[in-house]
C-alpha atoms as a PDB file:
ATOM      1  CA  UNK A   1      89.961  92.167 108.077  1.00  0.00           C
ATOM      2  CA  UNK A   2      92.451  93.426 105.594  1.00  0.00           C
ATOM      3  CA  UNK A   3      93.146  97.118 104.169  1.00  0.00           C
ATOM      4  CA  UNK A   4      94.653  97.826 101.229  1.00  0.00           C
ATOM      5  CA  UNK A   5      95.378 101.735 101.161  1.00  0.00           C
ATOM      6  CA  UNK A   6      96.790 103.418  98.078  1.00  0.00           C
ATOM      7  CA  UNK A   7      98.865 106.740  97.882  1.00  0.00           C
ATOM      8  CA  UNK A   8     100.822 108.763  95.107  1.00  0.00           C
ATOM      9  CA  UNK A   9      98.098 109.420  92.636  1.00  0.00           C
ATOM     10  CA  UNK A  10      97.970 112.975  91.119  1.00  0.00           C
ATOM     11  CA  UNK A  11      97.968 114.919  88.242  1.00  0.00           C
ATOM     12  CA  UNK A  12     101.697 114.725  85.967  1.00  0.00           C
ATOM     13  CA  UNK A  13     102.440 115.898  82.561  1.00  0.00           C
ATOM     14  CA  UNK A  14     103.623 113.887  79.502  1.00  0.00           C
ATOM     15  CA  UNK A  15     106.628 112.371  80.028  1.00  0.00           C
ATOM     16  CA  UNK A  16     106.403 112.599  83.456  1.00  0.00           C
ATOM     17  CA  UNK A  17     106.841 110.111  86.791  1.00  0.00           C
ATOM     18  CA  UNK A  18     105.184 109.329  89.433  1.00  0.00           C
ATOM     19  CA  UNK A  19     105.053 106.533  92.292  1.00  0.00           C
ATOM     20  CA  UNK A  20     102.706 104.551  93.737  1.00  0.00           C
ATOM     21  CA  UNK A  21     102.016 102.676  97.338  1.00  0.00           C
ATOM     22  CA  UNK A  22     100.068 100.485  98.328  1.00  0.00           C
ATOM     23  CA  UNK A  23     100.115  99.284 102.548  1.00  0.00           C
ATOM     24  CA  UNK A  24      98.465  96.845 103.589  1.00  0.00           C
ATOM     25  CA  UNK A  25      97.312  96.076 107.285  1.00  0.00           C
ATOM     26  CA  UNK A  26      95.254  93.539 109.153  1.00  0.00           C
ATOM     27  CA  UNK A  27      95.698  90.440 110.734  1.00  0.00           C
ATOM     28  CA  UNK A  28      98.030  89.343 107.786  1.00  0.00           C
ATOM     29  CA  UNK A  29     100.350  86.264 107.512  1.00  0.00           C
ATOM     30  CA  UNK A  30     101.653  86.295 103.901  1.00  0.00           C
ATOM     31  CA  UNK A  31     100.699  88.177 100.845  1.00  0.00           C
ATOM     32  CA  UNK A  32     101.661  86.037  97.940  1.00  0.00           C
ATOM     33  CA  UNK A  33     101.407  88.191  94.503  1.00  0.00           C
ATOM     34  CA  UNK A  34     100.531  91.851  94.564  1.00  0.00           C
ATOM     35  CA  UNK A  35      99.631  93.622  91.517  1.00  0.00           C
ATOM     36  CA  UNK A  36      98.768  96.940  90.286  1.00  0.00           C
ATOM     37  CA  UNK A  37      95.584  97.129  87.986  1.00  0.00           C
ATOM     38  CA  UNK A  38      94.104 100.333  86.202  1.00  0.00           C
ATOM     39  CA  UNK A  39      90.401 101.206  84.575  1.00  0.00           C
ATOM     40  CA  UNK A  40      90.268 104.157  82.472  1.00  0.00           C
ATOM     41  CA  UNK A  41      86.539 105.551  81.896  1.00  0.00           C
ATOM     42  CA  UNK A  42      84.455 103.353  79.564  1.00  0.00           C
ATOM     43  CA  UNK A  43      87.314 100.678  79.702  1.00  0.00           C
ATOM     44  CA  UNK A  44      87.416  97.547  81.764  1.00  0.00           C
ATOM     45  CA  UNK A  45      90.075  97.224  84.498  1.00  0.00           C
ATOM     46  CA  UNK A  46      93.020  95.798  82.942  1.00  0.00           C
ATOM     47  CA  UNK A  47      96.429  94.159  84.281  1.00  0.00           C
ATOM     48  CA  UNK A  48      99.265  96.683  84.682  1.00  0.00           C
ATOM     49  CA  UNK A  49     102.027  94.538  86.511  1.00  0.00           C
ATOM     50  CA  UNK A  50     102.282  91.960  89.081  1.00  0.00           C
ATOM     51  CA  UNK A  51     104.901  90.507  91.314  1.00  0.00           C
ATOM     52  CA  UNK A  52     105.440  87.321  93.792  1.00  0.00           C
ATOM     53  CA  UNK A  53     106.415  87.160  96.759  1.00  0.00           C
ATOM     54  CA  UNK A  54     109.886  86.190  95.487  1.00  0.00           C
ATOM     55  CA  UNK A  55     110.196  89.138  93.453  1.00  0.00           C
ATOM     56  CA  UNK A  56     109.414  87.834  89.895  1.00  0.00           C
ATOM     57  CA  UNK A  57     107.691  90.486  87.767  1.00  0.00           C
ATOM     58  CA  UNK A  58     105.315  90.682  84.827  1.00  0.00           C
ATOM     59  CA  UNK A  59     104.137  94.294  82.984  1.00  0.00           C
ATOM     60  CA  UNK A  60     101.212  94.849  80.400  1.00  0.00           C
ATOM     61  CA  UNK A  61     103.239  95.181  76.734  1.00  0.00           C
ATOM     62  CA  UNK A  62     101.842  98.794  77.010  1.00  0.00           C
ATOM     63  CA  UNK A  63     103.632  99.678  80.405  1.00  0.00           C
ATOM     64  CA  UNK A  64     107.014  97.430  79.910  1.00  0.00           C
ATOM     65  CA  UNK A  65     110.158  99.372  79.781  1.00  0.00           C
ATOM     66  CA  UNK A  66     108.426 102.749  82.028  1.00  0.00           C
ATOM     67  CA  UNK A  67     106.973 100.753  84.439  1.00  0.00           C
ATOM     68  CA  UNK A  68     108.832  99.013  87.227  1.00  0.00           C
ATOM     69  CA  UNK A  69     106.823  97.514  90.595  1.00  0.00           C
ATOM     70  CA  UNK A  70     108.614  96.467  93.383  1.00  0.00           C
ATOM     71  CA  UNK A  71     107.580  95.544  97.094  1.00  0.00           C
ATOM     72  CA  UNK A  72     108.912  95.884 100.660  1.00  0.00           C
ATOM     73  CA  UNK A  73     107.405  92.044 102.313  1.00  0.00           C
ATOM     74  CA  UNK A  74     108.452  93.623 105.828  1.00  0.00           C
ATOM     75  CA  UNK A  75     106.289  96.726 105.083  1.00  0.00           C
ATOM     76  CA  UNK A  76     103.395  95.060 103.145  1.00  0.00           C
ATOM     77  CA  UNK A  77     103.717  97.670 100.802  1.00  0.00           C
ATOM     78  CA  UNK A  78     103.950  97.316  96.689  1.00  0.00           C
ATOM     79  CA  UNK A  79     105.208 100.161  95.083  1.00  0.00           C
ATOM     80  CA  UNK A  80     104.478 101.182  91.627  1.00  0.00           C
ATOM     81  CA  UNK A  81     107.306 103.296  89.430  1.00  0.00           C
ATOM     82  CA  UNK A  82     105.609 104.762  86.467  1.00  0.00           C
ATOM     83  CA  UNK A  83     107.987 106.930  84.605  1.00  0.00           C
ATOM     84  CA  UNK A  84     107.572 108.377  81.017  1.00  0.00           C
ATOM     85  CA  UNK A  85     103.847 108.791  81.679  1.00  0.00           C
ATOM     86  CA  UNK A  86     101.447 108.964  78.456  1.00  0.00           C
ATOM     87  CA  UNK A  87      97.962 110.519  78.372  1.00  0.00           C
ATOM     88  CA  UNK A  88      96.374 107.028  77.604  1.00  0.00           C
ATOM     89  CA  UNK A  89      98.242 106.319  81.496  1.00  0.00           C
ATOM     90  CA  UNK A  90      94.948 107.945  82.699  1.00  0.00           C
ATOM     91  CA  UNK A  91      93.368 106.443  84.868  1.00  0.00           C
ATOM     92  CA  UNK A  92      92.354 104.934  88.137  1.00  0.00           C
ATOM     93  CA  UNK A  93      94.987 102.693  89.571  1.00  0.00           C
ATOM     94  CA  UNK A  94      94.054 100.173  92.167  1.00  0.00           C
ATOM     95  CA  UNK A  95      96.433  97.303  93.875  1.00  0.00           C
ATOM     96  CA  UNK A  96      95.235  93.903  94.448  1.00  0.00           C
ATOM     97  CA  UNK A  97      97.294  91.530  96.849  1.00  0.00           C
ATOM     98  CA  UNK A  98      96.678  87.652  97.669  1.00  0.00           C
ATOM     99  CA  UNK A  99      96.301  87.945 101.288  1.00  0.00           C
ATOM    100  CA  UNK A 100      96.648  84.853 103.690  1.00  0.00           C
ATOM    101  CA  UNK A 101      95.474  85.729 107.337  1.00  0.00           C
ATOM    102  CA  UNK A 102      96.607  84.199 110.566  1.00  0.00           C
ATOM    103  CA  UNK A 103      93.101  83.382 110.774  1.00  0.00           C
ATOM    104  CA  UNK A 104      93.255  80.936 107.761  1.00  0.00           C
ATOM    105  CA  UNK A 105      96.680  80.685 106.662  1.00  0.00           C
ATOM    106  CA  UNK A 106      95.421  77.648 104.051  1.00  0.00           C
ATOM    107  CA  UNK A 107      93.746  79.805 102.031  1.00  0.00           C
ATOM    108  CA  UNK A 108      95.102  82.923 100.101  1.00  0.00           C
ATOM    109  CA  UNK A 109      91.661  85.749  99.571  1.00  0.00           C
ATOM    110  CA  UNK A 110      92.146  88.601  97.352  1.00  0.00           C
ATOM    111  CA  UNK A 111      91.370  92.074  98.478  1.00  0.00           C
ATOM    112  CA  UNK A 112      91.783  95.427  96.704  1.00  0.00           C
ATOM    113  CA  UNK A 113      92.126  99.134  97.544  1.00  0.00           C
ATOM    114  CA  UNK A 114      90.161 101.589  96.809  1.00  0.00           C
ATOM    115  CA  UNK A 115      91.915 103.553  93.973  1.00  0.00           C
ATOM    116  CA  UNK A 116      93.965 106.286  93.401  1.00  0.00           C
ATOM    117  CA  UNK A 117      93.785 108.771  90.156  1.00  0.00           C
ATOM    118  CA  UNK A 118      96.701 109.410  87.792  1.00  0.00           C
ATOM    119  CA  UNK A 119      95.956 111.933  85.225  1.00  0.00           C
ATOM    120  CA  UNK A 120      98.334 112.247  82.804  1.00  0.00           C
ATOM    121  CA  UNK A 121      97.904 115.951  80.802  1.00  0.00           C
ATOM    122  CA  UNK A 122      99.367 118.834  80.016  1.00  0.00           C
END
């Protein structure tokens, strides 16, 4: 099985920054793209920023420009950068990655983690 375990969630104030990470563990081949995703209460989840296993990138038009992600393929970690934070950056943030396991290296299965809280007052 795979894990997906998220750290760096907190509370920050307005125009603040704070990072994200995401490890993931199990009996993993590749991860293809890993992406960040956040649900705000009463809102669906929605697409924050993604990035390939080559390193090409792709934000939400409300995160581009404070926002960077960035991964470590060695580690199996994606970070996420989130710098001039807004209140309307609250939310749960949970990373997603295209796993492909030794088991069944054919087929890439997405997993997620469990979610980690960014609160974003002051």
């Amino acid at each position: 099985q795979v894990q997906l375990v998220e750290s760096g969630g907190g509370l920050v104030q307005p125009g603040g920054s704070l990072r994200l990470s995401c490890a993931a563990s199990g009996s993993i081949f590749r991860i293809d793209t890993m992406a960040w995703y956040r649900q705000a209460p009463g809102n669906q989840r929605e697409l924050v920023a993604t990035i390939t296993i080559g390193g090409s990138t792709n934000y939400a038009d409300s995160v581009k420009g404070r926002f960077t992600i960035s991964r470590d393929n060695a580690k199996k970690t994606v970070y996420l950068q989130m710098n001039s934070l807004k209140p309307e950056d609250t939310a749960v943030y949970y990373c997603n990655a295209d796993v492909r396991m030794y088991s069944n290296i054919m087929r890439a299965i997405a997993y997620w983690g469990q979610g980690t809280q960014v609160t974003v007052s002051s």
